[in-house]
N, C-alpha and C. Protein backbone atom coordinates (compact mmCIF):
# COMPACT_ATOMS: atom_id res chain seq x y z
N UNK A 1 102.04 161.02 -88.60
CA UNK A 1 101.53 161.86 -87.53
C UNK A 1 102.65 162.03 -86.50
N UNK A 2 103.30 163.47 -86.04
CA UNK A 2 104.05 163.53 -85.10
C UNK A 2 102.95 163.55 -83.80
N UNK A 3 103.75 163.17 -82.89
CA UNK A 3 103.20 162.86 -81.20
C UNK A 3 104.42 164.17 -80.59
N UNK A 4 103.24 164.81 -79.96
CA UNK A 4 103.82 165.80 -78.88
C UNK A 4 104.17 165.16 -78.34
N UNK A 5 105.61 165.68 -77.20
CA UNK A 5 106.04 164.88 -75.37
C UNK A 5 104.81 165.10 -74.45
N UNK A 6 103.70 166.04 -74.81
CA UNK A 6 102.76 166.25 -73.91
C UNK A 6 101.48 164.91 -74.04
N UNK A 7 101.78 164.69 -75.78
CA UNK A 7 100.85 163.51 -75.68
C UNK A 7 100.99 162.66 -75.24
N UNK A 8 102.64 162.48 -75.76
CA UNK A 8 103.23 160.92 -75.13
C UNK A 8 103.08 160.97 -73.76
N UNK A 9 103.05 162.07 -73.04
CA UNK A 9 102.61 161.91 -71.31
C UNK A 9 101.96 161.42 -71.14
N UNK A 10 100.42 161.93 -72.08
CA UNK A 10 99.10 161.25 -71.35
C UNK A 10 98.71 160.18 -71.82
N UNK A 11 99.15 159.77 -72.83
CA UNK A 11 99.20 158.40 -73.07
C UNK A 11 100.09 157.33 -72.81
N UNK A 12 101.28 157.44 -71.92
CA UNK A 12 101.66 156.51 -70.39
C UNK A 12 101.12 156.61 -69.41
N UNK A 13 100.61 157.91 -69.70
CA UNK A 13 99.82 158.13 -68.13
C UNK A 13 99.18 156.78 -67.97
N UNK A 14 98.25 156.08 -69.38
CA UNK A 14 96.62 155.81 -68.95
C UNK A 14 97.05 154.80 -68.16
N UNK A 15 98.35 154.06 -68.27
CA UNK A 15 98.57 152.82 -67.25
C UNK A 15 98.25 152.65 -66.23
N UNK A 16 97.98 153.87 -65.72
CA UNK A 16 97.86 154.41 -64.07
C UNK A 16 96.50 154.07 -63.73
N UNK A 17 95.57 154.11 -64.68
CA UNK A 17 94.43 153.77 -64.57
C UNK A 17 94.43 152.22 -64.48
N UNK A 18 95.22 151.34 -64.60
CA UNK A 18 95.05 150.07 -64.60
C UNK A 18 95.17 149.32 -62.96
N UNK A 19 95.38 150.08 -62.07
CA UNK A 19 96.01 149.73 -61.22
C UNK A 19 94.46 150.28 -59.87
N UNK A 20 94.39 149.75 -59.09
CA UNK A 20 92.90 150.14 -58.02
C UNK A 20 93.39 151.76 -57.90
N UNK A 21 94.55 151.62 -57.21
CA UNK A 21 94.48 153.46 -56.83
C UNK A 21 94.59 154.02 -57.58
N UNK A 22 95.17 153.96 -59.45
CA UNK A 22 94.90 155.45 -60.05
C UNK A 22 93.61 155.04 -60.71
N UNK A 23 92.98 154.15 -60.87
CA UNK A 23 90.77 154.58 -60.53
C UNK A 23 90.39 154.93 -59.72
N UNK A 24 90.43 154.72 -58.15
CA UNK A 24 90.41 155.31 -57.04
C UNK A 24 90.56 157.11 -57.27
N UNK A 25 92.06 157.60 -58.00
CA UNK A 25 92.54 158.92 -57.99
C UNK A 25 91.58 159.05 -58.89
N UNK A 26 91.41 158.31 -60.41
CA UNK A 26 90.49 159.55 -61.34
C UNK A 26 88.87 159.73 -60.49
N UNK A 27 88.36 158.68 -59.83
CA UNK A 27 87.19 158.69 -58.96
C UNK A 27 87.17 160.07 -58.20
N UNK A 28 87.61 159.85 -57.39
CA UNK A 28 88.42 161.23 -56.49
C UNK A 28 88.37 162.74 -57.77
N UNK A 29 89.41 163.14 -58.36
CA UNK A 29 89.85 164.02 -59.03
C UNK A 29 88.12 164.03 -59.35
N UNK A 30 87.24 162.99 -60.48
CA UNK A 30 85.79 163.43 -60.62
C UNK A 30 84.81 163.78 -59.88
N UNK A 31 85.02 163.51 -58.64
CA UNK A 31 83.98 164.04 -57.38
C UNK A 31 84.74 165.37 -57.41
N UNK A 32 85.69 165.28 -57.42
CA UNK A 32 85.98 167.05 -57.18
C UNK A 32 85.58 167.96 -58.14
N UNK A 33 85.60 167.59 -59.31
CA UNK A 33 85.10 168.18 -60.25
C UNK A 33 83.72 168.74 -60.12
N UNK A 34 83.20 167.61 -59.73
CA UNK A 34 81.49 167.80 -59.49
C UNK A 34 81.16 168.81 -58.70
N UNK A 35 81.82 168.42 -57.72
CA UNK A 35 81.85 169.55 -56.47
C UNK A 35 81.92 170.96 -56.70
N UNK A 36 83.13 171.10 -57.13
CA UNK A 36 83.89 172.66 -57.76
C UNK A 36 82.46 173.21 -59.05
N UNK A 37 81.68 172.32 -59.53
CA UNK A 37 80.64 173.02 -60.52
C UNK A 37 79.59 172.97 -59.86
N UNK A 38 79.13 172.05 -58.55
CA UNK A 38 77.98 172.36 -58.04
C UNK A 38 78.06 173.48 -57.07
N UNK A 39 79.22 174.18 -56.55
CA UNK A 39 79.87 175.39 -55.75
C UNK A 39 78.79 176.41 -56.57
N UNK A 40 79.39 176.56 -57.73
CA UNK A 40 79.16 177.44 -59.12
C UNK A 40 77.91 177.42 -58.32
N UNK A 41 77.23 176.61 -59.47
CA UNK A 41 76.19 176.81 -59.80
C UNK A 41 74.85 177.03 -58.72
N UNK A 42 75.66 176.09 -57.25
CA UNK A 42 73.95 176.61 -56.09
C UNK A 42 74.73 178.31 -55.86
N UNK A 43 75.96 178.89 -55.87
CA UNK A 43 75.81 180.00 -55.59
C UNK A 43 75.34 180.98 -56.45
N UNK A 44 74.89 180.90 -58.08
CA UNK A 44 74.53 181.44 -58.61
C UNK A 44 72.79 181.12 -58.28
N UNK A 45 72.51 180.12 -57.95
CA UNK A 45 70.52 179.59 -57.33
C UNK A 45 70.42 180.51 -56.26
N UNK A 46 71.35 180.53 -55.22
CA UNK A 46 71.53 181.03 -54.01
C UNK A 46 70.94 182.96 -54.16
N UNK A 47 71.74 182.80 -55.04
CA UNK A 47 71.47 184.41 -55.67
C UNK A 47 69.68 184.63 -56.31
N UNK A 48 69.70 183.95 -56.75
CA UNK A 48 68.54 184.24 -57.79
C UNK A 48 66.98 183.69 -56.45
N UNK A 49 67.35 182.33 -55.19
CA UNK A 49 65.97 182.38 -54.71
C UNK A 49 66.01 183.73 -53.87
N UNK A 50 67.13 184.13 -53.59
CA UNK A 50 67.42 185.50 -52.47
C UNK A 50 66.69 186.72 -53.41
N UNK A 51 66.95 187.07 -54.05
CA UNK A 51 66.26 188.22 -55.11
C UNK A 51 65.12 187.54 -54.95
N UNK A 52 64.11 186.41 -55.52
CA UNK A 52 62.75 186.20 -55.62
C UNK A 52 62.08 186.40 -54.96
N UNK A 53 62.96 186.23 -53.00
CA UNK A 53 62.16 186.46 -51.89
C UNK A 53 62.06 187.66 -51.66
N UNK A 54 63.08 188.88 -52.24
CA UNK A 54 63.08 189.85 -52.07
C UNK A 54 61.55 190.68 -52.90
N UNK A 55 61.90 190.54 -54.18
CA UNK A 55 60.75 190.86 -54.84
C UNK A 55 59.36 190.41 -54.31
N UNK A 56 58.86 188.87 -54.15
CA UNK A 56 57.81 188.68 -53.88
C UNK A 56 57.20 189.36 -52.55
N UNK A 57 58.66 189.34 -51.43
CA UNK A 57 58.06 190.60 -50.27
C UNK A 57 57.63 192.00 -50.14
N UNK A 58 58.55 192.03 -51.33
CA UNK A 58 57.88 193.59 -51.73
C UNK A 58 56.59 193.77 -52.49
N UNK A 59 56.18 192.53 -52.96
CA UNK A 59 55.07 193.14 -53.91
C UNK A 59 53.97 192.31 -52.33
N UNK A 60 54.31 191.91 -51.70
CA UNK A 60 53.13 191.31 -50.40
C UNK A 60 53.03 192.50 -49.78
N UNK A 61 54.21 193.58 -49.27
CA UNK A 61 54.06 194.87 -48.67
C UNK A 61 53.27 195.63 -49.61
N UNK A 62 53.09 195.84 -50.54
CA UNK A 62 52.53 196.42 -51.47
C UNK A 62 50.82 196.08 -51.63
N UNK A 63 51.02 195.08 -51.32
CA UNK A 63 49.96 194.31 -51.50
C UNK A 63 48.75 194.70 -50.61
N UNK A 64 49.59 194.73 -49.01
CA UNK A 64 48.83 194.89 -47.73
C UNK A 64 48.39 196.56 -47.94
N UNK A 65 48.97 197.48 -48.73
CA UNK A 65 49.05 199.05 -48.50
C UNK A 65 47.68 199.01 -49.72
N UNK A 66 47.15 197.99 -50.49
CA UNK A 66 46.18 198.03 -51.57
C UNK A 66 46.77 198.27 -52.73
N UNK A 67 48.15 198.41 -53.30
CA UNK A 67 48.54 198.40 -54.43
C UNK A 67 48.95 197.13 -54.96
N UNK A 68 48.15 196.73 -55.62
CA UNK A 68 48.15 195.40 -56.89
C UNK A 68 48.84 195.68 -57.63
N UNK A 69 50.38 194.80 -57.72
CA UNK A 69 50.91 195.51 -59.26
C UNK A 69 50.70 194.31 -60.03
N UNK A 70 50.39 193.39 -59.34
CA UNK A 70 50.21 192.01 -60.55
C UNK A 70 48.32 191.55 -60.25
């Protein structure tokens, strides 16, 4: 099996992990991670309760004028 220089990187890297601060850094680097996908994802929620309130107000205006659409 040849070893890339890119592998052989990350596999000296892992030493780094042996030591408090590079667990500390991968700790860190994984909260950020988390972060950067929970961004995502409440701004895509963000979107979708904003439309629901929109719709459900419209069908309450609708509602008050006597048109039932549901």
């Amino acid at each position: 099996m040849v070893l890339t220089p890119l592998l052989l990187v990350i596999l000296q890297a892992g030493g780094l992990l042996a030591t408090p601060l590079g667990q500390l850094l991968a700790v860190i680097v994984g909260i950020a991670i988390v972060v950067l996908v929970g961004r995502v994802v409440l701004k895509v929620a963000w979107r979708l309760v904003t439309i629901a309130a929109i719709v459900v107000g419209a069908l309450l205006l609708l509602s008050f004028f006597g048109i039932n659409v549901i």
